[in-house]
Protein backbone atom coordinates (compact mmCIF):
# COMPACT_ATOMS: atom_id res chain seq x y z
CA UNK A 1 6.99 -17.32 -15.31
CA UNK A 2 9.16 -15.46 -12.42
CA UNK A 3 6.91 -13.67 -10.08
CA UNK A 4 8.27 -10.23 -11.31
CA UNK A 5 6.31 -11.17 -14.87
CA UNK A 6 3.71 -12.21 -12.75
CA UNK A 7 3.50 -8.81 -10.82
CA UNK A 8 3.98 -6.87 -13.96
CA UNK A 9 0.92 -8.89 -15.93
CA UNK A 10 -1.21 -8.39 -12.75
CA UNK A 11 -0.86 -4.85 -12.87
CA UNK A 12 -3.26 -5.21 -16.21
CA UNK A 13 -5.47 -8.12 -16.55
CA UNK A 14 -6.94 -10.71 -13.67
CA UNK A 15 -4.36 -13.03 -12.47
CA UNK A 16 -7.95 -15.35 -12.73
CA UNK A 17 -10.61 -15.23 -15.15
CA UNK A 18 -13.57 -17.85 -14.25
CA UNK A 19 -14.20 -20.77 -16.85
CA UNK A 20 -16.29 -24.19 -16.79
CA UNK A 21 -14.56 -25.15 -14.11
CA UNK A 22 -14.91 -22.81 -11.81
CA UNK A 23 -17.95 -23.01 -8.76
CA UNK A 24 -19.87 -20.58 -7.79
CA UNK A 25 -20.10 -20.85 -3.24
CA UNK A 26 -21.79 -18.50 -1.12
CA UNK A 27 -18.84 -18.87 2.32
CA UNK A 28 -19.76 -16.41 4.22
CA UNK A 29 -17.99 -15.04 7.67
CA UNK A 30 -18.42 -18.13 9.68
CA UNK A 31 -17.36 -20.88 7.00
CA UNK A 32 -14.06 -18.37 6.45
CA UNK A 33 -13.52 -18.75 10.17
CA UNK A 34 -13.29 -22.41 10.03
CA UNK A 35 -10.74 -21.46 7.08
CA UNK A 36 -8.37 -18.97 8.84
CA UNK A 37 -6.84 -18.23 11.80
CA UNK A 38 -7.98 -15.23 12.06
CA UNK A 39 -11.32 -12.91 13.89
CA UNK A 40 -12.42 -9.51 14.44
CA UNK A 41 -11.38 -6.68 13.36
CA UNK A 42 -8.69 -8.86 11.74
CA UNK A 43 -10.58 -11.19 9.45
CA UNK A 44 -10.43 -8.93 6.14
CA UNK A 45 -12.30 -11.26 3.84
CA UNK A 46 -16.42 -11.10 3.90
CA UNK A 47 -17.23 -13.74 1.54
CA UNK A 48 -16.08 -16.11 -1.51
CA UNK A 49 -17.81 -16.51 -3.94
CA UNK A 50 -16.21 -18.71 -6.54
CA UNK A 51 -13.40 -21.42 -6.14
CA UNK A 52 -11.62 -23.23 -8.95
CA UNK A 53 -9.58 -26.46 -7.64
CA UNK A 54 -8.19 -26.70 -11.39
CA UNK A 55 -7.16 -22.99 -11.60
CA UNK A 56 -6.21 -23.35 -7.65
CA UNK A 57 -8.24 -20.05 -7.52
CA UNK A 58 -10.87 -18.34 -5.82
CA UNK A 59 -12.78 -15.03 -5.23
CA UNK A 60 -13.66 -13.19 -2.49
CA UNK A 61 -15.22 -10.06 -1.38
CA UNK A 62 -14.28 -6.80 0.92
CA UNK A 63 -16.67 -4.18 1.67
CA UNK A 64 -14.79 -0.91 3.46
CA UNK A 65 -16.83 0.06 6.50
CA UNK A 66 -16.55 3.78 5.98
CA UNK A 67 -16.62 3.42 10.31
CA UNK A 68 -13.28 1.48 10.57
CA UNK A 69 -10.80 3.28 13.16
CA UNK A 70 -8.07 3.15 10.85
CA UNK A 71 -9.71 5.15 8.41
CA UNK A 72 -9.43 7.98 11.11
CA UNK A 73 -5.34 8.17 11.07
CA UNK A 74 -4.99 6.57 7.22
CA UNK A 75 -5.54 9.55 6.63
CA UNK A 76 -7.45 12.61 8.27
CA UNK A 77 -9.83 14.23 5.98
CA UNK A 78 -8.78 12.26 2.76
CA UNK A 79 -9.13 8.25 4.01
CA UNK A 80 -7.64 5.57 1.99
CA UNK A 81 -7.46 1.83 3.36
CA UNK A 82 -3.81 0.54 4.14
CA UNK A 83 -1.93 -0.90 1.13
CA UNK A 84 -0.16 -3.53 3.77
CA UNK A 85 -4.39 -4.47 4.74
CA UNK A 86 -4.84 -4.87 1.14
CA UNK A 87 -2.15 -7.92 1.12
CA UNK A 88 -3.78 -8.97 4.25
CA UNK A 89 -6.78 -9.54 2.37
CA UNK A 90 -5.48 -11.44 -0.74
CA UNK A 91 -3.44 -13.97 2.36
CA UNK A 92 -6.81 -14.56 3.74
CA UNK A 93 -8.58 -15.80 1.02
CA UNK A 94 -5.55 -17.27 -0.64
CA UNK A 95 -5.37 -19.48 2.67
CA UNK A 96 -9.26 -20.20 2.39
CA UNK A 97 -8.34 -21.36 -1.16
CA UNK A 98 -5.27 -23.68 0.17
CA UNK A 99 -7.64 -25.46 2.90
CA UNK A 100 -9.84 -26.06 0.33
CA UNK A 101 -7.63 -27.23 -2.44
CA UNK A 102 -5.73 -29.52 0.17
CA UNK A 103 -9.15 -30.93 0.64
CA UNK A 104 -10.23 -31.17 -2.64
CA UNK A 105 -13.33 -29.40 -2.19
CA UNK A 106 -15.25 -26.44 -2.40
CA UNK A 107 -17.20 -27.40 0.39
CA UNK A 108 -16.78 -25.62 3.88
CA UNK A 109 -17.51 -29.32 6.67
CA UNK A 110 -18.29 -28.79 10.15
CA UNK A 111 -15.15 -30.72 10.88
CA UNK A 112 -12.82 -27.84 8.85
CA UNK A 113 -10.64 -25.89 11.47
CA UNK A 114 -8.03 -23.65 10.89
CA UNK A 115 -4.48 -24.44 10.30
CA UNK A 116 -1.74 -22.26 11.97
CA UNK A 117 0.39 -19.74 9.62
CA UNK A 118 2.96 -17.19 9.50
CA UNK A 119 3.39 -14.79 6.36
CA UNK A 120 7.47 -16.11 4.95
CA UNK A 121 8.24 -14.14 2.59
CA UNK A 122 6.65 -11.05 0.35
CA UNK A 123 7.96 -11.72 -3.06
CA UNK A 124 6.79 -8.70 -4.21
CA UNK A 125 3.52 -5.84 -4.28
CA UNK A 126 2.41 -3.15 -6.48
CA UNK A 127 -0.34 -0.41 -5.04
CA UNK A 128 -2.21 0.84 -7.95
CA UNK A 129 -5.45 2.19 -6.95
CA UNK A 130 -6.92 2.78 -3.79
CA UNK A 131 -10.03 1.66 -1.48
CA UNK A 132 -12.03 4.22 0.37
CA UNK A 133 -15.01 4.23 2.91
CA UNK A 134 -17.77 2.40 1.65
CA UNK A 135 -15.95 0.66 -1.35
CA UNK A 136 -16.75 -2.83 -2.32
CA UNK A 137 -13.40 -5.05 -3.54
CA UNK A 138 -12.84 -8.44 -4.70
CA UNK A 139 -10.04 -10.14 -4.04
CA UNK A 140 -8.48 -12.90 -6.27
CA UNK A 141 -6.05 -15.14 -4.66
CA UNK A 142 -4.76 -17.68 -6.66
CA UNK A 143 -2.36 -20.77 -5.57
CA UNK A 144 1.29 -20.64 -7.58
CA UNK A 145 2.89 -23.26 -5.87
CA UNK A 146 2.90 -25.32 -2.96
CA UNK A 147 5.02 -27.98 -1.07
CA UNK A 148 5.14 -29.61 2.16
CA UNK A 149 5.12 -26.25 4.57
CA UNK A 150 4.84 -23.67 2.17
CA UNK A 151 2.50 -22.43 0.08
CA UNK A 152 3.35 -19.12 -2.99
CA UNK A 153 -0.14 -17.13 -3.50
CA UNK A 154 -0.64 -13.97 -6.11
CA UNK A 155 -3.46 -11.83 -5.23
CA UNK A 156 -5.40 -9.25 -6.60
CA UNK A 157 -7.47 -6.41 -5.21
CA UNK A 158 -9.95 -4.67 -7.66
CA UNK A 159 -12.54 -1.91 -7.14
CA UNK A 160 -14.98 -2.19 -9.66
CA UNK A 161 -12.78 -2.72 -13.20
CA UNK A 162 -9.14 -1.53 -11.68
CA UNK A 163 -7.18 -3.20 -10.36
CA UNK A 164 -5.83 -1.78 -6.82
CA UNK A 165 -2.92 -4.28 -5.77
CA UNK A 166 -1.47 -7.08 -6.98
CA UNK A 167 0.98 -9.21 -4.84
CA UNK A 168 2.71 -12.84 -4.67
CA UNK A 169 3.49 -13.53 -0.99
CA UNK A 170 4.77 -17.06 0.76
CA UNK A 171 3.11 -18.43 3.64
CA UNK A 172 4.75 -21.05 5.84
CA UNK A 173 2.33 -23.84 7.34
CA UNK A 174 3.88 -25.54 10.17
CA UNK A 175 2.78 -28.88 11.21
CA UNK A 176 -0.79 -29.06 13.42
């Protein structure tokens, strides 16, 4: 499937639906931080909360703080949360997911640390739907492909049964 099918189906349905395969994991902030790179105010994922190694999929969670400075300029008197933070999101957790599936676990270990990236490419991104103060979103990320120092992820970001963004994104993953 190219990823502009893949865009255009996630625009309706789940790029993920959970099966028997799928675990349910309560990671939290600090098991994400041995994930990713990244900290306050940049980490953008809260929690994950199922992971799939077969479906190389996972899903995570986003609450809005309604008290988040960029709400303030994004924009005055009618806030809506940055489309490009959005895709920041569905990176995060789809790098969670591809530390985990290079592990073969589901399981955050003390001796997980994170692995450096850059964002490579934006294949593409549709905006939806919007997130406002004090919305909850979960985040899909799901792996498409991988090899040697790249990895392809399509995300999702839904508020309650819409579907917000969808997006398929490359990451590059240079050596430790």
């Amino acid at each position: 499937m190219t990823y502009e099918k893949q865009l255009k189906a996630g625009r309706r349905r789940p790029i993920f639906i959970p099966g028997e395969t799928t675990r349910t994991v309560s990671h939290g902030r600090s098991e994400i931080e041995q994930l990713v790179p990244h900290r306050e105010p940049f980490l953008l994922v809260d929690a994950i909360s199922a992971v799939d190694l077969e479906q190389r999929a996972a899903i995570g969670s986003r609450r809005i703080d309604p008290a988040d400075p960029i709400l303030a300029g994004h924009f005055p008197g009618d806030p809506i949360y940055p489309g490009f933070l959005m895709l920041e999101m569905m990176g995060q957790l789809g790098l969670c997911l591809n530390h985990l599936a290079s592990a073969g676990r589901v399981e955050v270990v003390p001796e997980d640390v994170p692995k450096p990236v850059r964002l490579l490419k934006l294949h593409g991104a549709l905006f939806l739907g919007e997130g406002r103060p004090g919305d909850d979103l979960t985040i899909i990320s799901q792996l498409v492909d991988e090899g040697g120092y790249t990895a392809i992820l399509a995300g999702q970001v839904i508020k309650d049964d819409a579907i917000c963004a969808v997006a398929i994104m490359e990451a590059f993953l240079p050596e430790d």
